[in-house]
Protein backbone atom coordinates (compact mmCIF):
# COMPACT_ATOMS: atom_id res chain seq x y z
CA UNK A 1 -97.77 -66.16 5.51
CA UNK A 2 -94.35 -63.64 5.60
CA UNK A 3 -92.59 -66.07 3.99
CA UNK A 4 -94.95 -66.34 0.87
CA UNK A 5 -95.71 -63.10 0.81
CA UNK A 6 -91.75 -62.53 0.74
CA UNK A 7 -91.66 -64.59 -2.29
CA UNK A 8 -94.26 -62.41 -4.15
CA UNK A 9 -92.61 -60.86 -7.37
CA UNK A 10 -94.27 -57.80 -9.35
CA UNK A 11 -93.48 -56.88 -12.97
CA UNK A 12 -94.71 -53.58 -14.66
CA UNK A 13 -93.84 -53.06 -18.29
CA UNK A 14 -95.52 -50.47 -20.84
CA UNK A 15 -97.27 -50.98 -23.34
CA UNK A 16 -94.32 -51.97 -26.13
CA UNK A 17 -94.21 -51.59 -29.99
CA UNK A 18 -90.69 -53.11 -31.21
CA UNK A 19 -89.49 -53.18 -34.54
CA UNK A 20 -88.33 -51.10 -37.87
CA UNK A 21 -90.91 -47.81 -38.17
CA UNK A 22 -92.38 -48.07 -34.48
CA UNK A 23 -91.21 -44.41 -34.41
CA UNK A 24 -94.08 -44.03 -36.56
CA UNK A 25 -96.86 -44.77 -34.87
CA UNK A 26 -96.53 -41.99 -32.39
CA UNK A 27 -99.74 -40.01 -34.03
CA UNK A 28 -102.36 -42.98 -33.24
CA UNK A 29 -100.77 -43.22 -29.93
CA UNK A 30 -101.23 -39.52 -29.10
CA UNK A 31 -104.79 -39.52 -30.45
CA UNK A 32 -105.77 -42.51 -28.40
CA UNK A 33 -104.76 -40.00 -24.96
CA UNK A 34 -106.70 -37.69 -26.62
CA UNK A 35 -104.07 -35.26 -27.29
CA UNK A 36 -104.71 -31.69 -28.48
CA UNK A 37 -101.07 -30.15 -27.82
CA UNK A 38 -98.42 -32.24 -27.24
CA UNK A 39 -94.78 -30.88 -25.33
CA UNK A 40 -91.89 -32.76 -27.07
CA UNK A 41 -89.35 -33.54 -24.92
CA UNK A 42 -85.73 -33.76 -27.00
CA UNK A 43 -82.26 -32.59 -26.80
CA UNK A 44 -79.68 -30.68 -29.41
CA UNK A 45 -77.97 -33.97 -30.51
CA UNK A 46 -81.31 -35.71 -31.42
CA UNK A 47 -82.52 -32.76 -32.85
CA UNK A 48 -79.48 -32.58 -35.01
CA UNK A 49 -79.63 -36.58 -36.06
CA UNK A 50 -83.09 -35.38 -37.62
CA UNK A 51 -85.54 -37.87 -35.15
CA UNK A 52 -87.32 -34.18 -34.19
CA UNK A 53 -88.75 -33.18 -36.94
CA UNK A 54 -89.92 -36.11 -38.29
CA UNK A 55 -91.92 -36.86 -35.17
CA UNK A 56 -93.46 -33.29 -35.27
CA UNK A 57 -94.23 -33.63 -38.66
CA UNK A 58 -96.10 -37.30 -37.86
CA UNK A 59 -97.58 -35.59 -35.21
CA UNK A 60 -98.92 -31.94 -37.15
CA UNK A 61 -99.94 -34.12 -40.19
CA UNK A 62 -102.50 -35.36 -38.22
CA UNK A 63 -104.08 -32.20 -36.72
CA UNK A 64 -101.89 -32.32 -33.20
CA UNK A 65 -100.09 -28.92 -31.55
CA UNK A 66 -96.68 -29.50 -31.05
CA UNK A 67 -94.20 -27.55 -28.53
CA UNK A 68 -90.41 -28.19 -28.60
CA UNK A 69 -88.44 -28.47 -24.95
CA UNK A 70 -85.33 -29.63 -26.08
CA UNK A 71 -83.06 -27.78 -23.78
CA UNK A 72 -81.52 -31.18 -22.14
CA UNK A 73 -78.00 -31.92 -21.00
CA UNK A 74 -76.53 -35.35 -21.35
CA UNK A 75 -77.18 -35.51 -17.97
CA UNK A 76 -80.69 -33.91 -17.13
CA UNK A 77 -80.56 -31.14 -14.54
CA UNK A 78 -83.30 -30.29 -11.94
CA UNK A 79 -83.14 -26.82 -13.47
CA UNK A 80 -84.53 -28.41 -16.96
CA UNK A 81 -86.80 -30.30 -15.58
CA UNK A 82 -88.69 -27.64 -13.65
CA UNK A 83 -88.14 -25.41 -17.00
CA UNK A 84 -89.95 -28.06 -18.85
CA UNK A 85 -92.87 -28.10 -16.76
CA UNK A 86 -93.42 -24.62 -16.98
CA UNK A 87 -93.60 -24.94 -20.58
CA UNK A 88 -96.15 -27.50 -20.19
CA UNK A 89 -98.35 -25.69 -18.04
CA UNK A 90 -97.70 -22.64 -20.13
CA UNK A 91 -99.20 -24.19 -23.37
CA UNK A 92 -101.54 -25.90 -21.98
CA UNK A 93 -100.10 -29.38 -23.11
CA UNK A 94 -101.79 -32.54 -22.39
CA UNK A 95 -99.32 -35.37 -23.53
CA UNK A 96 -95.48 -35.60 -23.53
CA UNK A 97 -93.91 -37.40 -26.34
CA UNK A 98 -90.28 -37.93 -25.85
CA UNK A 99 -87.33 -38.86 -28.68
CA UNK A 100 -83.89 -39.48 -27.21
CA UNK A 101 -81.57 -40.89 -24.93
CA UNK A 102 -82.06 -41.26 -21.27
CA UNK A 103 -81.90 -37.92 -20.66
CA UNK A 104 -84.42 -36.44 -22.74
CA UNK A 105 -86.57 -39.46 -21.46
CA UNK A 106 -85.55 -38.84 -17.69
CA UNK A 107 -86.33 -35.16 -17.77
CA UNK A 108 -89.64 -36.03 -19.61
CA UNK A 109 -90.79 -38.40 -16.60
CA UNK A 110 -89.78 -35.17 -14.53
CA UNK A 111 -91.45 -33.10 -16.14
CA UNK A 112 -94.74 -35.06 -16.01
CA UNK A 113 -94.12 -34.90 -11.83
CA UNK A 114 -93.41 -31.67 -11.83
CA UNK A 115 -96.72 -30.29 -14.06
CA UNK A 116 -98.69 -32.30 -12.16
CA UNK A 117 -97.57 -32.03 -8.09
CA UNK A 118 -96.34 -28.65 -8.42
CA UNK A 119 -92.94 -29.01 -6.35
CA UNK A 120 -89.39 -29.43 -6.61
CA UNK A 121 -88.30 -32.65 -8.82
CA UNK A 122 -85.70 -33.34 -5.79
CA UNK A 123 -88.48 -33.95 -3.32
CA UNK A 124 -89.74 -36.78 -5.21
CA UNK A 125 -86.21 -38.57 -4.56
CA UNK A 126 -86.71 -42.56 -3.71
CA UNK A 127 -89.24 -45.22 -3.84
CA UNK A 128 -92.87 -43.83 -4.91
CA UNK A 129 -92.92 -40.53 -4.07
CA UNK A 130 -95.08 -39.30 -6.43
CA UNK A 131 -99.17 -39.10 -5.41
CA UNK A 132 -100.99 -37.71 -8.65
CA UNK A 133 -100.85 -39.09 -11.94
CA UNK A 134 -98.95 -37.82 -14.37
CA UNK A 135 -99.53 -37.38 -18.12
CA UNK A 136 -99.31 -39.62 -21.20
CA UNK A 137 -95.93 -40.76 -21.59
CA UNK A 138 -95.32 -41.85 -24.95
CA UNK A 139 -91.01 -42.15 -25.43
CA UNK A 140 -89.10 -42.99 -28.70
CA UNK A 141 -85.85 -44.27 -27.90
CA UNK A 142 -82.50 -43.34 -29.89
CA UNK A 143 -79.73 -45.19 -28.39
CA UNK A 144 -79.89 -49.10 -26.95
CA UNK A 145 -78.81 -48.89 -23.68
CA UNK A 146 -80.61 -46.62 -20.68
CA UNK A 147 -84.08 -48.53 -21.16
CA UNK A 148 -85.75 -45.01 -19.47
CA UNK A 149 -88.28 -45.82 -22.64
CA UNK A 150 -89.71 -49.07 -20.10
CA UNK A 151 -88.38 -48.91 -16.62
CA UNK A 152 -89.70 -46.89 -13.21
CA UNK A 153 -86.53 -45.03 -12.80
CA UNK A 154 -86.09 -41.19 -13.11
CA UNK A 155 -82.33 -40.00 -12.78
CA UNK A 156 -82.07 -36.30 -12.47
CA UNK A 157 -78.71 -34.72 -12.06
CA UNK A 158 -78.20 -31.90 -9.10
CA UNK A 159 -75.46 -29.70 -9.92
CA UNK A 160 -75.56 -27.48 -7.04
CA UNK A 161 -74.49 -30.21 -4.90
CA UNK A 162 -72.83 -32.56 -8.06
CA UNK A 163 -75.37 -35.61 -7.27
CA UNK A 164 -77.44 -37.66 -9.54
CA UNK A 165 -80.78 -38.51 -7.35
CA UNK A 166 -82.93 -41.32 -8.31
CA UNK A 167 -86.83 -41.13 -8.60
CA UNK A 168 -88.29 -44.69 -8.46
CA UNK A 169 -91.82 -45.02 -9.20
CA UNK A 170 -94.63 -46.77 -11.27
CA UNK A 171 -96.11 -43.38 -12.19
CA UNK A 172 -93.21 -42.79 -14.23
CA UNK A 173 -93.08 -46.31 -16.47
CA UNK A 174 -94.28 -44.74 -20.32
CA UNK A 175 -97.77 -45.33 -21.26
CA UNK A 176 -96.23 -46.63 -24.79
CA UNK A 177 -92.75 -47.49 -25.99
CA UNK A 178 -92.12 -47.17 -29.56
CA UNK A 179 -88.67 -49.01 -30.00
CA UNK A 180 -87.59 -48.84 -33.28
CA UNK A 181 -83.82 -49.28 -33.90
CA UNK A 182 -83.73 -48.01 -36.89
CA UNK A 183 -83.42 -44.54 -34.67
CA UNK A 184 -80.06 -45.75 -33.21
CA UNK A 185 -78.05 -45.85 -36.70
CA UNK A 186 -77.14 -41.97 -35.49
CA UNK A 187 -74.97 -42.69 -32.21
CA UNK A 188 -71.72 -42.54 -32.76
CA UNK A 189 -69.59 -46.03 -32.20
CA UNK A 190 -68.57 -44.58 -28.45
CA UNK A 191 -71.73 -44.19 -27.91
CA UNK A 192 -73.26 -47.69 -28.98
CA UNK A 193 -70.68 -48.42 -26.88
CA UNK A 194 -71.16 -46.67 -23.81
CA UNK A 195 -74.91 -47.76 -24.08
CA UNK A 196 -74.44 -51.06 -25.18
CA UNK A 197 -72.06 -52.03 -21.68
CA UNK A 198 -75.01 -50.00 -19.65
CA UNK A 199 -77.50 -52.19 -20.75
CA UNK A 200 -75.40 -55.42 -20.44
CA UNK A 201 -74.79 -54.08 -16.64
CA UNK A 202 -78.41 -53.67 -16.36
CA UNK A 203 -78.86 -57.00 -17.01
CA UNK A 204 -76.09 -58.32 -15.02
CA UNK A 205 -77.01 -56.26 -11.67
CA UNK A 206 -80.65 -57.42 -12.62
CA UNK A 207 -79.68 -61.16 -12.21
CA UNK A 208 -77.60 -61.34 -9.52
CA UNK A 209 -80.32 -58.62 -7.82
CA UNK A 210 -81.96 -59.51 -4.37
CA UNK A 211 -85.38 -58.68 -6.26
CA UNK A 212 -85.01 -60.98 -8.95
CA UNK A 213 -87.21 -63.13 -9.83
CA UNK A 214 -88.64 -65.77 -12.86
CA UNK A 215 -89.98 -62.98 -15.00
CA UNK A 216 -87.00 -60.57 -14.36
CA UNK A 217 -84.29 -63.76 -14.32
CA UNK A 218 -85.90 -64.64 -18.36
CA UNK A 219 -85.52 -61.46 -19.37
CA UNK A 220 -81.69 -60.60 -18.49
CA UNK A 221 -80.42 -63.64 -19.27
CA UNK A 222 -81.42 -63.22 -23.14
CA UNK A 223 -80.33 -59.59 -22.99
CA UNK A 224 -76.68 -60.62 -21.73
CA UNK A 225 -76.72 -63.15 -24.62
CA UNK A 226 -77.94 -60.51 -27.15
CA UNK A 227 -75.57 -57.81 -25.96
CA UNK A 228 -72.57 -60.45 -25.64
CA UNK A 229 -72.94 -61.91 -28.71
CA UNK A 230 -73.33 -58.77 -30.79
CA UNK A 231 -72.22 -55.74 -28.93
CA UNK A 232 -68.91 -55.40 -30.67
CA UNK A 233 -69.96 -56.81 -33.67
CA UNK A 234 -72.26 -53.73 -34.46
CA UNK A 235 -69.51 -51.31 -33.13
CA UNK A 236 -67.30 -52.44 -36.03
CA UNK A 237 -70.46 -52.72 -38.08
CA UNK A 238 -72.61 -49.74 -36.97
CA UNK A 239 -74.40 -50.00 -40.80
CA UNK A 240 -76.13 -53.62 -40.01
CA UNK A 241 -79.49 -53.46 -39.09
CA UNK A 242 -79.87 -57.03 -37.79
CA UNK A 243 -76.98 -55.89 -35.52
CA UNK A 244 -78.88 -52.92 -34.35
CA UNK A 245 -81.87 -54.87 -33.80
CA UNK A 246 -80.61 -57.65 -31.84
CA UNK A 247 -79.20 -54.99 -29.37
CA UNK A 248 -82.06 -52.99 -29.30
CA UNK A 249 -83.98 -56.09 -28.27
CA UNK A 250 -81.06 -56.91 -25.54
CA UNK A 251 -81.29 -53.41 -23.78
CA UNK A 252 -84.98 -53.23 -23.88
CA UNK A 253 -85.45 -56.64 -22.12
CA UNK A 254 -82.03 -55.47 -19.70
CA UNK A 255 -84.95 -52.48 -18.94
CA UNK A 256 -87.96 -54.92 -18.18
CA UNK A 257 -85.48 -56.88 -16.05
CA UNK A 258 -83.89 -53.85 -14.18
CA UNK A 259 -86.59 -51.89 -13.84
CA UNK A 260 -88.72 -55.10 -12.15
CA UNK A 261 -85.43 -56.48 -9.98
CA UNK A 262 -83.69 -53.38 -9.35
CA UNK A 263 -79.95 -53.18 -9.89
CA UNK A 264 -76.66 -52.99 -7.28
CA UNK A 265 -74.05 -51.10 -6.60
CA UNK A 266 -72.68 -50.84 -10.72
CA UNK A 267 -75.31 -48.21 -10.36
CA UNK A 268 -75.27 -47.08 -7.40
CA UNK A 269 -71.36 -46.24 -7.34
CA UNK A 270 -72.59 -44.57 -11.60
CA UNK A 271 -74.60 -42.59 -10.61
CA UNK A 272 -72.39 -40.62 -7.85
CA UNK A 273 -69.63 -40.59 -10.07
CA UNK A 274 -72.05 -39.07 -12.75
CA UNK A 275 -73.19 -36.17 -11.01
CA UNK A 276 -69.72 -35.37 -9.72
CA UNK A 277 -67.96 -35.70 -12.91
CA UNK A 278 -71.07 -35.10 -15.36
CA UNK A 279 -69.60 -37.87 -17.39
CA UNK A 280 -71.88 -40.46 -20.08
CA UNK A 281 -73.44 -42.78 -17.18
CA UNK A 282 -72.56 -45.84 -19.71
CA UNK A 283 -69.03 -44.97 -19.68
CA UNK A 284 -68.97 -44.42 -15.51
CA UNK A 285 -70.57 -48.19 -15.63
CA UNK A 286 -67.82 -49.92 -17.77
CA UNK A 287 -64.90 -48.16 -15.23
CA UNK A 288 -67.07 -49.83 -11.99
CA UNK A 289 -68.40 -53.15 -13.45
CA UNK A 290 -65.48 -55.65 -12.81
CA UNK A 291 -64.40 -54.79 -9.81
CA UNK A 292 -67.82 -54.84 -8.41
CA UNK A 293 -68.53 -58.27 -10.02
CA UNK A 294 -64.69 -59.21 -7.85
CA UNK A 295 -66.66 -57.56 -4.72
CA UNK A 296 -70.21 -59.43 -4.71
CA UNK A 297 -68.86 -62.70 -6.83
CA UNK A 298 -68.67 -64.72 -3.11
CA UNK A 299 -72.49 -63.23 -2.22
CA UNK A 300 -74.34 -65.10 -5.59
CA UNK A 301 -71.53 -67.37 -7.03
CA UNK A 302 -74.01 -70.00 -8.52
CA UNK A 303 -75.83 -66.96 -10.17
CA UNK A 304 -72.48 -65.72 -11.48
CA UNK A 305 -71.91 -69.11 -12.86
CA UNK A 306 -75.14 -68.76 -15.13
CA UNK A 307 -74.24 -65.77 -16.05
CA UNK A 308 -70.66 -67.02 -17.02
CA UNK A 309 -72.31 -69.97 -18.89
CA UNK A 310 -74.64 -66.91 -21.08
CA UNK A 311 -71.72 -65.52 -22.12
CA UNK A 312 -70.17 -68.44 -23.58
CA UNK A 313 -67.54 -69.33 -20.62
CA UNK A 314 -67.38 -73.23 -20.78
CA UNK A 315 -67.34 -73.40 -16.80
CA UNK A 316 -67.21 -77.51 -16.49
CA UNK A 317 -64.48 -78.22 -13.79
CA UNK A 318 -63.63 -75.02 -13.02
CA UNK A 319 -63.65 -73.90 -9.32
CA UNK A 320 -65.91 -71.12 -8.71
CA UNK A 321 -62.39 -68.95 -7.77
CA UNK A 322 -61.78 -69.46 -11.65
CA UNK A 323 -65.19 -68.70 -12.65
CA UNK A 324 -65.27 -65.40 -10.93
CA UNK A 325 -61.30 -64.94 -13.22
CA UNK A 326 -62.84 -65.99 -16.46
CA UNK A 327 -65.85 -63.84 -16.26
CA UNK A 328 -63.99 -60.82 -15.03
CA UNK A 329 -61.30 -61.52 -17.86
CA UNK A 330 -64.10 -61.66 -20.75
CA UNK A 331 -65.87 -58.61 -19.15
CA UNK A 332 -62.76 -56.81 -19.46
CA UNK A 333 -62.33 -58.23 -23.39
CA UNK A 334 -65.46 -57.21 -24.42
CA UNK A 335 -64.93 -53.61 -22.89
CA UNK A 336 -61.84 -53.42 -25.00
CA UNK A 337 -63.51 -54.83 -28.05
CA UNK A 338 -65.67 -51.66 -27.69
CA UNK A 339 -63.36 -49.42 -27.13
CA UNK A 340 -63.74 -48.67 -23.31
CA UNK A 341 -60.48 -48.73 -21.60
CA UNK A 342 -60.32 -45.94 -19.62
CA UNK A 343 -60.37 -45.95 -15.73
CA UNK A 344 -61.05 -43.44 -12.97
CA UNK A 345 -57.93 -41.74 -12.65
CA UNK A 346 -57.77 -41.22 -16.40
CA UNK A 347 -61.09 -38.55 -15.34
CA UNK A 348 -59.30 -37.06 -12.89
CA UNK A 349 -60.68 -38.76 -9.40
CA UNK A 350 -58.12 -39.04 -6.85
CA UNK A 351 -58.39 -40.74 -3.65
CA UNK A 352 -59.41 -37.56 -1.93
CA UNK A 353 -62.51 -37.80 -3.74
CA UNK A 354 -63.77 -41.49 -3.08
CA UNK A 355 -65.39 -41.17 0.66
CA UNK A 356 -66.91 -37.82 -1.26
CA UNK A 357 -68.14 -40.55 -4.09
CA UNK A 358 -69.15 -43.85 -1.64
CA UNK A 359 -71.37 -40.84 0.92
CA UNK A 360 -73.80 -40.56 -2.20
CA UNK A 361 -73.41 -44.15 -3.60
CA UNK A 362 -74.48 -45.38 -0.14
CA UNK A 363 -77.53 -43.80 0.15
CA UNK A 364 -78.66 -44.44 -3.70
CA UNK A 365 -81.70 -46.62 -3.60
CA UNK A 366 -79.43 -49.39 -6.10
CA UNK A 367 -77.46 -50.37 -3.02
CA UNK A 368 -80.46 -51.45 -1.47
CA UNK A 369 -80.78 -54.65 -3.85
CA UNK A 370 -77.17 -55.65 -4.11
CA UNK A 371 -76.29 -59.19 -3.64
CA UNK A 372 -74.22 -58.61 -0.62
CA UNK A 373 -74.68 -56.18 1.88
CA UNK A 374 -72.23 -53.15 1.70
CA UNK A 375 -70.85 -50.22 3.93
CA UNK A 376 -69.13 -46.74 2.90
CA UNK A 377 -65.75 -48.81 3.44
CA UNK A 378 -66.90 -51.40 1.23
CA UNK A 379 -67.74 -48.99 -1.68
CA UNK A 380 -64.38 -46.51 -0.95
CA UNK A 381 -62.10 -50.42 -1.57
CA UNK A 382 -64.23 -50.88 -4.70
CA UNK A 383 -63.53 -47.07 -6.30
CA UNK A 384 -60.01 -47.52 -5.28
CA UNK A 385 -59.93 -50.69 -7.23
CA UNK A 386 -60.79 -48.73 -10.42
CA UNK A 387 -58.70 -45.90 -9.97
């Protein structure tokens, strides 16, 4: 009976409306919830791109309230979060609608804790925290990459202590998705790059995951195709929409995987080198994801090998010792092909800083899933690899 039950797989998802003008439909969706006033959730960059006000106008045109929170760093803060829900509670808001990146998404799903249990967002860190439900979630994704618009994952930035903590929970998976990629032709090419390589690493860490399964395995496979096969394509071409659709598509199935399967220690090791540094969690990613593909390559080499194969690596003959070189090799290509050649040191971490770095990483819930099983001296030999 362990053993079966041990083999059980869940998969949540939201509810998902893909395609050009899904932005759009954010009015019917908030009407549905019954919405009377709904707190928009946004940062300065989106607002400056234009995506605000054209969702507030969708929204007044058809009778709705509408409050602005856009006070968001690239990297949500606890701070923000808790400021957010006191605007909620304030207005009397009953739906959150949220237009951005991950952060504006990630401090929306903390805000909907927060107005709801009444606490501190950091005592909701790890797995399913979270008791009462939260409010409508309704999120309009503006760059193809973080996938906050479909997975369980809150990641909330601490800068008193320079941590990113993770919030994992069901509660916070959107009631509706609206993924239009027609919002992404404002990112800049860095960062269609920097979110492009997260979602590829999503899908990646997904695969090779120790929670993987069927439905999970389907759906980051064809986003490692998408994003491999068009990721530096659109960079050069950021005006092609069939571009910007196919890697929409790839980082919204990299979500459904991720968020199902988990990820490893890519993440893990981001996200502590996030809050320390505050730098674009894509960009933290690209400097980790080789040498932690070196690291776990001998825990899942026949999933590797797949993965390989997905990417276009013709892997007949080869020993799995030149597998592992060829997919590290065309990782590192397609990094360059993007633009994303920097490495740790270039940021200013010395080796001072890594058992600092490897404390957090170790206790990040992404560790947990990682093909092979790792130790603070494991993850310290990894950072020092990307110095």
């Amino acid at each position: 009976m362990a053993q079966e039950i041990s083999s059980l797989r869940k998969f949540v998802a939201p509810e998902i409306i893909f395609g050009s003008g899904a932005r759009k439909m954010v009015s019917n969706y908030a009407k549905t919830f019954g919405a009377q006033k709904v707190l928009l959730v946004s940062d300065p960059g989106v607002v400056n791109a234009g995506w605000v006000i054209e969702i507030e106008q969708l929204l007044q045109e058809e009778g709705l309230d509408v409050v602005r929170f856009t006070q968001v760093s690239p990297n949500p803060r606890s701070e923000e979060v808790m400021l957010g829900s006191e605007v909620y509670l304030e207005h009397g808001c009953d739906v959150i609608v949220a237009v951005g990146g991950g952060s504006p998404m990630d401090c929306a799903k903390g805000i909907g804790i927060v107005s709801t249990h009444g606490t501190q967002i950091r005592d909701f860190e790890g797995i399913d925290q979270t008791t009462n439900p939260i409010p409508p979630l309704i999120f309009i994704p503006t760059t193809a990459g973080t996938s906050a618009d479909v997975s369980q994952f809150a990641i909330i930035s601490d800068q008193q202590d320079r941590v990113k903590f993770s919030i994992v929970s069901k509660s916070v998976v959107p009631d509706v998705s609206l993924i239009d990629p027609d919002t992404t032709s404002t990112m800049s090419p860095f960062l269609t790059a920097c979110t492009g390589v997260d979602a590829l690493v999503h899908a990646i860490e997904a695969f090779v995951s120790t929670g993987s399964g069927p439905l999970t395995d389907m759906n980051a496979l064809d986003a490692i195709r998408l994003i491999n096969n068009h990721l530096a394509l659109l960079v050069e071409q950021p005006e092609d929409k069939y571009l910007r659709e196919q890697i929409m598509l790839g980082s919204m199935k990299a979500g459904l995987a991720f968020s199902n399967a988990i990820l490893g220690a890519v993440h893990a090791m981001s996200h502590s080198l996030g809050g320390f540094l505050d730098l674009p969690h894509g960009l933290c990613n690209a400097m980790l994801v080789e040498h932690v593909i070196d690291y776990n390559y001998r825990s899942a080499e026949d999933r590797f090998a797949v993965i390989a194969q997905t990417m276009g690596i013709d892997t007949r003959g080869l020993t799995n010792k030149q597998i592992q070189t060829r997919l590290r090799n065309h990782v590192q290509a397609l990094k360059r092909d993007v633009g994303l050649k920097d490495t740790l040191g270039k940021f200013g971490v010395h080796t001072t800083d890594i058992p600092y770095l490897s404390t957090n990483a170790i206790k990040d819930p992404c560790i947990l899933t990682n093909p092979r099983r790792s130790n603070k001296r494991d993850v310290e030999l990894v950072y020092e690899e990307a110095l």
